[in-house]
C-alpha atoms as a PDB file:
ATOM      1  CA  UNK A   1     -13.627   7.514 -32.900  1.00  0.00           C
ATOM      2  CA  UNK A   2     -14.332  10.520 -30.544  1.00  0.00           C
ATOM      3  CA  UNK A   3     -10.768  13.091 -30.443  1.00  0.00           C
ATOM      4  CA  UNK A   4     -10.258  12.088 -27.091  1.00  0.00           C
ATOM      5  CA  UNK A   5      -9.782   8.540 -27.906  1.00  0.00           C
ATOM      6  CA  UNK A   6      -7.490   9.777 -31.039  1.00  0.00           C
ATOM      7  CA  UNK A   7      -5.834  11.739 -28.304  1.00  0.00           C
ATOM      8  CA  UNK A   8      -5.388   8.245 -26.158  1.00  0.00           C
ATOM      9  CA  UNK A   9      -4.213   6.260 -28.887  1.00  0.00           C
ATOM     10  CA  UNK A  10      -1.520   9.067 -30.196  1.00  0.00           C
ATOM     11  CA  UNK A  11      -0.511   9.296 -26.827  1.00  0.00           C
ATOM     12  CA  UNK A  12      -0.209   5.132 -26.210  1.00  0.00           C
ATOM     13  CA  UNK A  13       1.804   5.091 -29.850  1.00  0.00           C
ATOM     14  CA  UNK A  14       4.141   7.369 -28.523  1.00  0.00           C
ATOM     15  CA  UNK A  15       4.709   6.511 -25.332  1.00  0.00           C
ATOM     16  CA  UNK A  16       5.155   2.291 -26.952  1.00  0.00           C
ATOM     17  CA  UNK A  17       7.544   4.027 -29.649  1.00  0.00           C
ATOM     18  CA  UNK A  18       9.936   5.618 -27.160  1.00  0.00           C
ATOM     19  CA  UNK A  19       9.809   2.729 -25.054  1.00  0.00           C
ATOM     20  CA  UNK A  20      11.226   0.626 -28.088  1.00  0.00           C
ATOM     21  CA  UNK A  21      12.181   2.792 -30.918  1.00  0.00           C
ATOM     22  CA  UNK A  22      12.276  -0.080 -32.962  1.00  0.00           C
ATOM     23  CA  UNK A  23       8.329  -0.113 -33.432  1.00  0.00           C
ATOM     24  CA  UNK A  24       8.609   3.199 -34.689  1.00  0.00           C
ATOM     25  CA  UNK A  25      11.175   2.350 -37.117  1.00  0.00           C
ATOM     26  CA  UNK A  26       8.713  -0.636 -38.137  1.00  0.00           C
ATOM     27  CA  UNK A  27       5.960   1.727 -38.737  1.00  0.00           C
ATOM     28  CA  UNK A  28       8.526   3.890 -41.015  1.00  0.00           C
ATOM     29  CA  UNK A  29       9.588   1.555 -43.133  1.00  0.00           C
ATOM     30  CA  UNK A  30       6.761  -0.668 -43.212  1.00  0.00           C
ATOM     31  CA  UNK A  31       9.177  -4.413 -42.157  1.00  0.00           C
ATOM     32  CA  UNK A  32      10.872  -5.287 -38.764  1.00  0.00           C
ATOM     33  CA  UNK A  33      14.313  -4.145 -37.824  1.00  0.00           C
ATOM     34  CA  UNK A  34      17.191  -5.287 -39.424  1.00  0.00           C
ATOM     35  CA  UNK A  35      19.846  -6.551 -35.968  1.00  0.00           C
ATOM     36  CA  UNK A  36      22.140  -4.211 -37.031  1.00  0.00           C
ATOM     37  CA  UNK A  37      19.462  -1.193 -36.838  1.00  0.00           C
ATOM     38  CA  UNK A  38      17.819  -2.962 -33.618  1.00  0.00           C
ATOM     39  CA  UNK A  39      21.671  -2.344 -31.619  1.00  0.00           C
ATOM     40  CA  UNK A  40      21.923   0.912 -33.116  1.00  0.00           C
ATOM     41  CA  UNK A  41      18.666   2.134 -31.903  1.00  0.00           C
ATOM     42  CA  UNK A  42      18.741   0.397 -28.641  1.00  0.00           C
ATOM     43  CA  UNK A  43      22.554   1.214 -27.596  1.00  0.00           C
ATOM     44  CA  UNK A  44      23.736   3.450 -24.797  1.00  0.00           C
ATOM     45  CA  UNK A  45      27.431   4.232 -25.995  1.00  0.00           C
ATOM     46  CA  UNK A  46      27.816   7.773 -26.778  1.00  0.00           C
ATOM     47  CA  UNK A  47      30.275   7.564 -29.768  1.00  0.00           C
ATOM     48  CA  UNK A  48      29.106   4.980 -32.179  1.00  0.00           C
ATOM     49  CA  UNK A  49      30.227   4.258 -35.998  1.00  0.00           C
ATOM     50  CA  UNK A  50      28.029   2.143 -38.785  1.00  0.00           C
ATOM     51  CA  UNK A  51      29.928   0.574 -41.428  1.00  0.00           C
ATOM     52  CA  UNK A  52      26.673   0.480 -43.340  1.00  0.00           C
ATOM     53  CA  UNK A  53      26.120  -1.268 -47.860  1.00  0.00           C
ATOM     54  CA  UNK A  54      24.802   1.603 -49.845  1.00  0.00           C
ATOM     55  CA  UNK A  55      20.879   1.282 -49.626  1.00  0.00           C
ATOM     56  CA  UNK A  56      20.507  -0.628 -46.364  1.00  0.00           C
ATOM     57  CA  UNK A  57      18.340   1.864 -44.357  1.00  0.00           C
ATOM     58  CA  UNK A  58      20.823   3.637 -42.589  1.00  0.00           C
ATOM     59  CA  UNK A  59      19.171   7.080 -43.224  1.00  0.00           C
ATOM     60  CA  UNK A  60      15.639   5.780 -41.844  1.00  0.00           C
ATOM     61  CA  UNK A  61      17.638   4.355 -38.589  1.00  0.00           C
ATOM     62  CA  UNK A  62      19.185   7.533 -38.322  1.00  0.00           C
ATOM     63  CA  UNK A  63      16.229   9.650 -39.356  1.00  0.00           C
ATOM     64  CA  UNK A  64      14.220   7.560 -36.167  1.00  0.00           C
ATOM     65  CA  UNK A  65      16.863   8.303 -33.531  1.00  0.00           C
ATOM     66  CA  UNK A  66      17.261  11.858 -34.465  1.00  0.00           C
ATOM     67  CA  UNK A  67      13.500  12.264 -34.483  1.00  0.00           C
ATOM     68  CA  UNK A  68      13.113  10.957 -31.203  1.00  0.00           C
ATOM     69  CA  UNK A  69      15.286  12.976 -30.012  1.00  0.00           C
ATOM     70  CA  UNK A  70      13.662  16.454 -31.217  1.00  0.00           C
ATOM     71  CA  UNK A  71      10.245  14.659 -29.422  1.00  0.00           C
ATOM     72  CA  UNK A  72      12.421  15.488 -25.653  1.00  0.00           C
ATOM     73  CA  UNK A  73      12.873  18.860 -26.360  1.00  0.00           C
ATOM     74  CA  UNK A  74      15.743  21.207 -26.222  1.00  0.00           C
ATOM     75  CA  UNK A  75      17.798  18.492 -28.086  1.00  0.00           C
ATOM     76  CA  UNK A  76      19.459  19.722 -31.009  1.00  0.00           C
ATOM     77  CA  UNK A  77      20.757  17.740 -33.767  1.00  0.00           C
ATOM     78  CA  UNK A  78      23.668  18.523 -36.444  1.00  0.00           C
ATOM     79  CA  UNK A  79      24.445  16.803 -39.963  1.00  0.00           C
ATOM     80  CA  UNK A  80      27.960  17.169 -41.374  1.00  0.00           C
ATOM     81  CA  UNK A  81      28.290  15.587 -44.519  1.00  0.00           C
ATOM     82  CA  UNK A  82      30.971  16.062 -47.605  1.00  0.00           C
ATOM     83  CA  UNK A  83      28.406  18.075 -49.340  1.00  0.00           C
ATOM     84  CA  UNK A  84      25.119  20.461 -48.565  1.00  0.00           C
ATOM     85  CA  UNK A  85      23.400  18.034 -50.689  1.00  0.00           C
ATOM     86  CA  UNK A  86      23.987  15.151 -48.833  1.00  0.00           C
ATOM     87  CA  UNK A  87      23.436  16.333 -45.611  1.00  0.00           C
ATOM     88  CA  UNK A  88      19.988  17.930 -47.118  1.00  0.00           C
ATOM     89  CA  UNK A  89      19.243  13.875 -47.852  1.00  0.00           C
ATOM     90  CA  UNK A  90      19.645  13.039 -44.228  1.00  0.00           C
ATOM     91  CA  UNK A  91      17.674  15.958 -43.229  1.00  0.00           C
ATOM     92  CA  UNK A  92      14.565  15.295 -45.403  1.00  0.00           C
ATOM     93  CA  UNK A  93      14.676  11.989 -43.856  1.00  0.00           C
ATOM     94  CA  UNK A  94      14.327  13.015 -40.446  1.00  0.00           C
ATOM     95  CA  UNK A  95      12.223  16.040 -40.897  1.00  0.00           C
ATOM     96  CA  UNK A  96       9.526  12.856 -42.985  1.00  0.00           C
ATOM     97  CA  UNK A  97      10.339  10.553 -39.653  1.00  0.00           C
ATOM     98  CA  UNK A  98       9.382  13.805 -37.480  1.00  0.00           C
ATOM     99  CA  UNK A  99       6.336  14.213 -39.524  1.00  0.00           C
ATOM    100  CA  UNK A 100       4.998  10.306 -39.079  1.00  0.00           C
ATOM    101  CA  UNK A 101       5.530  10.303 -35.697  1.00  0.00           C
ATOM    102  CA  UNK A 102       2.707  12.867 -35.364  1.00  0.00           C
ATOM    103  CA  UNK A 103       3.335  14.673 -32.214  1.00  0.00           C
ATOM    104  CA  UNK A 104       1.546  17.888 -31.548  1.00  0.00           C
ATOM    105  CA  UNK A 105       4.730  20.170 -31.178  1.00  0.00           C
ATOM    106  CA  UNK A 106       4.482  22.714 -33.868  1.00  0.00           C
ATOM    107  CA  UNK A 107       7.102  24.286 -36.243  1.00  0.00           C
ATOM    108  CA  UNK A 108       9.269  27.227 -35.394  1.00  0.00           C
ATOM    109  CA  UNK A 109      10.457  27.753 -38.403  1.00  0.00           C
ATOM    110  CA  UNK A 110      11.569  25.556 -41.586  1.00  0.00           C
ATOM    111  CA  UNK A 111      13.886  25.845 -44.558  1.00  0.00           C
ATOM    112  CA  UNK A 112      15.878  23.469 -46.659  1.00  0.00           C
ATOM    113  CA  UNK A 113      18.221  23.010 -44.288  1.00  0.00           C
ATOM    114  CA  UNK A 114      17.216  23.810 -40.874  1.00  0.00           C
ATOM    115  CA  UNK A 115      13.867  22.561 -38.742  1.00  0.00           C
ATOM    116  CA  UNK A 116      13.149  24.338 -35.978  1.00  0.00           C
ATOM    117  CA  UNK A 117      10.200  23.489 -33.428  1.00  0.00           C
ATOM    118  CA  UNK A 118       8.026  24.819 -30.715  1.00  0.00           C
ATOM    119  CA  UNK A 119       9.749  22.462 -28.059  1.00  0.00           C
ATOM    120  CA  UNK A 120      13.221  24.041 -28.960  1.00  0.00           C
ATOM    121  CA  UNK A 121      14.850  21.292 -30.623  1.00  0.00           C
ATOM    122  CA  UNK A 122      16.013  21.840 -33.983  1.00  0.00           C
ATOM    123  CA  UNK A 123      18.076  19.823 -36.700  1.00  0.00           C
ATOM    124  CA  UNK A 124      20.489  21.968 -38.716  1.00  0.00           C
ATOM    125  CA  UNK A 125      22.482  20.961 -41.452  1.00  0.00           C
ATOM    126  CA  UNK A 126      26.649  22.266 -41.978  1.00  0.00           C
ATOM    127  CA  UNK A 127      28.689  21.972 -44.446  1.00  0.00           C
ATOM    128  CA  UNK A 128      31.550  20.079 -43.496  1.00  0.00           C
ATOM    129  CA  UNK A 129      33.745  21.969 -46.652  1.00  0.00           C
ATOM    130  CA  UNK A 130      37.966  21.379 -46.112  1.00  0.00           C
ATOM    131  CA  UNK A 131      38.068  22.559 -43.180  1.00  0.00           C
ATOM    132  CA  UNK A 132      34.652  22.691 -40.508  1.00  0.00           C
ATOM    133  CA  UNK A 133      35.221  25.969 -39.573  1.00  0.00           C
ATOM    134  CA  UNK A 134      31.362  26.739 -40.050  1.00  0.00           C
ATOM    135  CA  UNK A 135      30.308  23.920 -37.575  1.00  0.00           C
ATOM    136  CA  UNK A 136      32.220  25.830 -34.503  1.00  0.00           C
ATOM    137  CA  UNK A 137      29.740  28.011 -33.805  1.00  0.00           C
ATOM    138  CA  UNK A 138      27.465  24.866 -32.653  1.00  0.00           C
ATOM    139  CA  UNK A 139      27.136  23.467 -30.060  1.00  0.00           C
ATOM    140  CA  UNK A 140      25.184  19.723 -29.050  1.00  0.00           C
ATOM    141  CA  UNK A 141      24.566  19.753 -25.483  1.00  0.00           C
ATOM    142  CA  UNK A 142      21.535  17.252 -25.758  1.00  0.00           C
ATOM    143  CA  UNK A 143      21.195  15.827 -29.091  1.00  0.00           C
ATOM    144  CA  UNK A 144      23.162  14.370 -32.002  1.00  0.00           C
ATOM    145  CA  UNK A 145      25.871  15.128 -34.027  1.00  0.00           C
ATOM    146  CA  UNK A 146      25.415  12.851 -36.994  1.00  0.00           C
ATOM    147  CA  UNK A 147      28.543  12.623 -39.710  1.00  0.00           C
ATOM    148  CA  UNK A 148      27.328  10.993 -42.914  1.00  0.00           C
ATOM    149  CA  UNK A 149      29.725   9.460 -45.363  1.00  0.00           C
ATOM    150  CA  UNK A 150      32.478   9.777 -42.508  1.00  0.00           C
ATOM    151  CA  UNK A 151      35.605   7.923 -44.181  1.00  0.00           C
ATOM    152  CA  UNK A 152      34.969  10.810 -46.904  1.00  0.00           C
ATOM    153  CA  UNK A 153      35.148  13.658 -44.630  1.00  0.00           C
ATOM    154  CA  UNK A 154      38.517  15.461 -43.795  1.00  0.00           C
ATOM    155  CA  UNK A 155      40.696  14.967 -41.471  1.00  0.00           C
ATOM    156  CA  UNK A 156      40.455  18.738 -40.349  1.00  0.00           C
ATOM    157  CA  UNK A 157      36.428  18.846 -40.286  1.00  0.00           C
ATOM    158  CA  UNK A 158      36.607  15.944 -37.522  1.00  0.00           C
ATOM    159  CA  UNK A 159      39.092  18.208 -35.748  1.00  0.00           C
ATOM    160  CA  UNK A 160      36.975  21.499 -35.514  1.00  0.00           C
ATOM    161  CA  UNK A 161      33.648  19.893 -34.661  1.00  0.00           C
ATOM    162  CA  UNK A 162      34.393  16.516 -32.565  1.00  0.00           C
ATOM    163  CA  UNK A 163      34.284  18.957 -29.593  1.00  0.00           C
ATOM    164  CA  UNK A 164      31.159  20.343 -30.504  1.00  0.00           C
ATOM    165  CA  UNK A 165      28.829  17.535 -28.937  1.00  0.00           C
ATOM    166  CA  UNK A 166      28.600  17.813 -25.098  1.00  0.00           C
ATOM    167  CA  UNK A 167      28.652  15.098 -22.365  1.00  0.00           C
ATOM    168  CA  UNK A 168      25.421  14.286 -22.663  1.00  0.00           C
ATOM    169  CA  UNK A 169      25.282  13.552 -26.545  1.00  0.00           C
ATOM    170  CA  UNK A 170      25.862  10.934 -29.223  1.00  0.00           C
ATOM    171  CA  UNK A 171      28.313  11.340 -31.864  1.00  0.00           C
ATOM    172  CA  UNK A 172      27.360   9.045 -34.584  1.00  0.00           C
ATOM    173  CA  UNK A 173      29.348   8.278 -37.656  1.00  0.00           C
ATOM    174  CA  UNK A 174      27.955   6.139 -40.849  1.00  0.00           C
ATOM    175  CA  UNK A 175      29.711   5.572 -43.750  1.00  0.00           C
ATOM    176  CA  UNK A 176      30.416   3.226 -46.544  1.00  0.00           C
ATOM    177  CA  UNK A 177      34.107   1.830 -46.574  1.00  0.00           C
ATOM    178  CA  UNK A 178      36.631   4.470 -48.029  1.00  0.00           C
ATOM    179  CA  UNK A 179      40.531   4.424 -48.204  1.00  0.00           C
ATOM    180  CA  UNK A 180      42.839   3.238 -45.615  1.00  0.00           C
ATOM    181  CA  UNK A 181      43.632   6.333 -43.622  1.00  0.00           C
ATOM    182  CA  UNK A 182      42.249   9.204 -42.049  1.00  0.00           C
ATOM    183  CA  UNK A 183      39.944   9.522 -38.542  1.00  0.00           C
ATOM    184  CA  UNK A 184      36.966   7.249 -39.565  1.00  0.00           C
ATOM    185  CA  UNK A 185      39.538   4.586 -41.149  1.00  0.00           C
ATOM    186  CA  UNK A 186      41.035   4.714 -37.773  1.00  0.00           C
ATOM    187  CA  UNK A 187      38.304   5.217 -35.546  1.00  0.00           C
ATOM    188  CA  UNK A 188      36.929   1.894 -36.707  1.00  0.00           C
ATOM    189  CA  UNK A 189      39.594  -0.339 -37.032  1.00  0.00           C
ATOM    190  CA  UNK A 190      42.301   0.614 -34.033  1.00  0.00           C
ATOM    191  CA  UNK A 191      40.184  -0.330 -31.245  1.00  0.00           C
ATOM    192  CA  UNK A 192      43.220   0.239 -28.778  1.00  0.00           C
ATOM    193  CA  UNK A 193      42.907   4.276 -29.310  1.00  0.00           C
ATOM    194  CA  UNK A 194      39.117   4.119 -29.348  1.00  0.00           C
ATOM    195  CA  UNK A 195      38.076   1.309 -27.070  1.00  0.00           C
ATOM    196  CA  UNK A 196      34.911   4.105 -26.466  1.00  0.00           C
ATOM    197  CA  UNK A 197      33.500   3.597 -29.836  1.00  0.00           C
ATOM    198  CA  UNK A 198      30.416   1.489 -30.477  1.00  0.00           C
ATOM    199  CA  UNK A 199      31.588  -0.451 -34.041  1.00  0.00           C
ATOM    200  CA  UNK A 200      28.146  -1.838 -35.795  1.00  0.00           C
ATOM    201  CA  UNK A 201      28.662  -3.855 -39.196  1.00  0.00           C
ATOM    202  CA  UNK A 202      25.650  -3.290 -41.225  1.00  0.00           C
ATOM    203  CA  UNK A 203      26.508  -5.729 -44.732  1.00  0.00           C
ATOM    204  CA  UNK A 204      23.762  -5.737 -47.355  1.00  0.00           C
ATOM    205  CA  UNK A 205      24.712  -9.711 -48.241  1.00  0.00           C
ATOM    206  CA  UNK A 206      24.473 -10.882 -44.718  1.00  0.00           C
ATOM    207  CA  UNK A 207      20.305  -9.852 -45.537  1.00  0.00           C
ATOM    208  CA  UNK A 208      17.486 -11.710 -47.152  1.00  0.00           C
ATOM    209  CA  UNK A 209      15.444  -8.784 -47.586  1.00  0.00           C
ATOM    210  CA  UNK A 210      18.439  -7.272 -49.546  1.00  0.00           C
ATOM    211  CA  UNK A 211      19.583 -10.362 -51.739  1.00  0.00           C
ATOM    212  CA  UNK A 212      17.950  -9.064 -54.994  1.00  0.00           C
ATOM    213  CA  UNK A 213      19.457  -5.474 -54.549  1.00  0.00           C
ATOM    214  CA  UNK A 214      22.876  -7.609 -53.991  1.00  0.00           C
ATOM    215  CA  UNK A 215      22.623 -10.038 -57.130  1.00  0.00           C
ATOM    216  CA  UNK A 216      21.651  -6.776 -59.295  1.00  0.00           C
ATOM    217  CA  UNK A 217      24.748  -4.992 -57.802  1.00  0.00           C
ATOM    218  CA  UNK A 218      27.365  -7.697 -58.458  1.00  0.00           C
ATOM    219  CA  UNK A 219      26.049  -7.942 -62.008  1.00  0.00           C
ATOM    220  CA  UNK A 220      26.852  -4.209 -62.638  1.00  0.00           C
ATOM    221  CA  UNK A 221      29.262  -3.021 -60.294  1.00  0.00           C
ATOM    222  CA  UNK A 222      32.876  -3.664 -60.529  1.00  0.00           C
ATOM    223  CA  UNK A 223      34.234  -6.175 -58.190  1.00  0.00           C
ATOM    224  CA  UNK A 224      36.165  -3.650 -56.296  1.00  0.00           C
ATOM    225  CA  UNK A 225      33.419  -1.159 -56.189  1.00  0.00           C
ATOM    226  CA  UNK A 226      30.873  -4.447 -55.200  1.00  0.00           C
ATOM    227  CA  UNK A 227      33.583  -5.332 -52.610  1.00  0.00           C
ATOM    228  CA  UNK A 228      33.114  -1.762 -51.342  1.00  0.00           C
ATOM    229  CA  UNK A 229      29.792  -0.589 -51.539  1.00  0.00           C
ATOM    230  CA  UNK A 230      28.309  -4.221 -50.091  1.00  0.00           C
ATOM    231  CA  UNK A 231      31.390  -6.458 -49.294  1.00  0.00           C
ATOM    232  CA  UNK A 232      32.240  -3.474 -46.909  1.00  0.00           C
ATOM    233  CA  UNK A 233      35.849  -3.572 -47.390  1.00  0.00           C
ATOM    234  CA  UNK A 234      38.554  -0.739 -46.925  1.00  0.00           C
ATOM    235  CA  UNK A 235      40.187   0.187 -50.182  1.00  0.00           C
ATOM    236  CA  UNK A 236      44.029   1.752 -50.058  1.00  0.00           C
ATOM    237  CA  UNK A 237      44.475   4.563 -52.835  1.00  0.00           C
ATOM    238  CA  UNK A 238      43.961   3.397 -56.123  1.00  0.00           C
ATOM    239  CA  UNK A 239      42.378   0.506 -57.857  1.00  0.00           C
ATOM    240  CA  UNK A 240      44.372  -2.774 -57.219  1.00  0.00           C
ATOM    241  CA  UNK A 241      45.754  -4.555 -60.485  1.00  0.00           C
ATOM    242  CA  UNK A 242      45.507  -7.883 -59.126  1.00  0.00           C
ATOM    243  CA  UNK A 243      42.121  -8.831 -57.423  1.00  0.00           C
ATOM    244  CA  UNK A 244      42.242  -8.673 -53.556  1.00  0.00           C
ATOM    245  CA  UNK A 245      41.010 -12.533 -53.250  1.00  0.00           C
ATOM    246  CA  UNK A 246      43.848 -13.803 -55.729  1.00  0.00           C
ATOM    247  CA  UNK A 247      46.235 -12.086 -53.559  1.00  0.00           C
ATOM    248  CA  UNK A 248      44.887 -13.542 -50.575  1.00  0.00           C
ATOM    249  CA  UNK A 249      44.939 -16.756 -52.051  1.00  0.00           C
ATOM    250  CA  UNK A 250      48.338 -17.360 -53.389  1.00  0.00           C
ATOM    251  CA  UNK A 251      49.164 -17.283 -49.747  1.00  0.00           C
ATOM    252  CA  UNK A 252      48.737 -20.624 -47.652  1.00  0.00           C
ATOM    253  CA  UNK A 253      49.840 -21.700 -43.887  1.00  0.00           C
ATOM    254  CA  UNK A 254      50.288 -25.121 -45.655  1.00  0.00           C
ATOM    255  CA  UNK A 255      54.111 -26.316 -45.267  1.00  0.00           C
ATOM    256  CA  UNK A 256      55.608 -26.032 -48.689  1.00  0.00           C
ATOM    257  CA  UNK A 257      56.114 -29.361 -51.149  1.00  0.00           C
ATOM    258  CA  UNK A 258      59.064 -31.114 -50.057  1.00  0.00           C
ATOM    259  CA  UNK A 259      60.563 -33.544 -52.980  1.00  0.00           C
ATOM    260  CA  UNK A 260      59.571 -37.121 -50.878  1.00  0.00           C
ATOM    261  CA  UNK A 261      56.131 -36.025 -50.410  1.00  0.00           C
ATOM    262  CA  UNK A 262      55.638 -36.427 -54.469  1.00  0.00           C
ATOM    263  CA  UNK A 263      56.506 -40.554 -54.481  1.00  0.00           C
ATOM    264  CA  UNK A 264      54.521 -40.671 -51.047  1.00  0.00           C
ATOM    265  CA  UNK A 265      52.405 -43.417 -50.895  1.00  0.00           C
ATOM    266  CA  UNK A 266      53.641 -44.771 -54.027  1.00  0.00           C
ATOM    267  CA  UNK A 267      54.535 -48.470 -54.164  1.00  0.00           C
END
């Protein structure tokens, strides 16, 4: 094959990729899109949140949407995270989607936690720490601001850098299920104060391609860490002493036992 018709075909990949990012996403992880990662990739709302099982993909959906968005140029994109480390996770994952997509826009400049490229684009991890006063300094005009592990992130850090991302880019939150309180507990589940917010429900056990990773989980997790990590349920402070489904059980709509109904039908 002659390098014009590499040229051609990089060119055809790209242009079929960014047409339906889902293809590219395909050719990442090497199986077809999952529904929940088909609406997150195809959506136009600006402020979405994924309530995302541990080990369903979410940094490979995440990882294709930010590197599509380096591929425009001038697009910027910033990780929070509760800790350097994790938001280094997310980053490696993008910076390895950047790197299969195979575009001929060269590198700036790279360290462990910044990319930098030739178009201008870059993706920049902060540390969210207590309080996000070193995200304030940034700003996402054109781009995304990506929290990871929102419903552990501080109140405070969503404070200082909500403002940060500009009209004309996404705020995305994902996040397993944490306690019952704070901005991504509420963000997701008062729909009356955020009727803007895109809410996507990505559950490991509603997914055949994830049923052994479930069966191994519910052997050795807990049930209220399984409940969590893939039943996706919001967990109050503390670990319950009676199971959640008991509770929910010894409570019935059915009209209590009245003393005739025991000889009823009785002759």
């Amino acid at each position: 094959m002659s390098l014009h018709d590499q040229q051609l075909g990089l060119l055809l990949r790209t242009l079929t990729e960014r047409v339906d990012p889902t293809i590219l996403l395909e050719r990442v992880v090497g199986g077809p899109a999952d529904p929940w990662q088909r609406d997150l990739l195809t959506t136009t709302a600006e402020t979405i949140m994924v309530l995302a099982s541990r080990r369903i993909g979410k940094s490979s959906t995440v990882g294709v949407m930010a590197a599509q968005e380096l591929a425009k140029g001038e697009h910027q994109v910033i990780i929070l995270s509760p800790t350097l480390a994790q938001s280094q996770l997310l980053f490696a994952k993008i910076s390895r989607v950047w790197e299969q997509i195979g575009l001929p826009i060269g590198i700036k400049r790279r360290t462990l936690t910044e990319l930098h490229l030739q178009n201008h684009s870059s993706v920049i991890c902060v540390p969210a720490g207590q309080d996000g006063e070193s995200a304030r300094g940034y700003g996402v005009k054109n781009g995304i601001l990506a929290y990871d592990e929102a419903a552990f992130i501080p109140d405070k850090v969503f404070a200082a850098t909500l403002p940060i991302a500009e009209d004309n880019a996404k705020t995305i939150l994902i996040t397993t299920p944490g306690g019952k309180s704070g901005k991504a507990y509420d963000m997701w589940s008062n729909e009356a104060d955020y009727p803007d917010v895109k809410r996507i429900r990505a559950c490991s056990m509603d997914l055949p391609r994830m049923a052994k990773t479930v069966a191994r989980a519910r052997k050795n997790l807990s049930k209220h860490d399984f409940d969590t990590e893939h039943g996706l349920r919001w967990m109050g402070k503390g670990r319950p002493f009676f199971d959640s489904d008991a509770i929910a059980a010894a409570f019935t709509d059915t009209p209590p036992l009245r003393i005739g109904d025991i000889y009823a039908g009785l002759g």
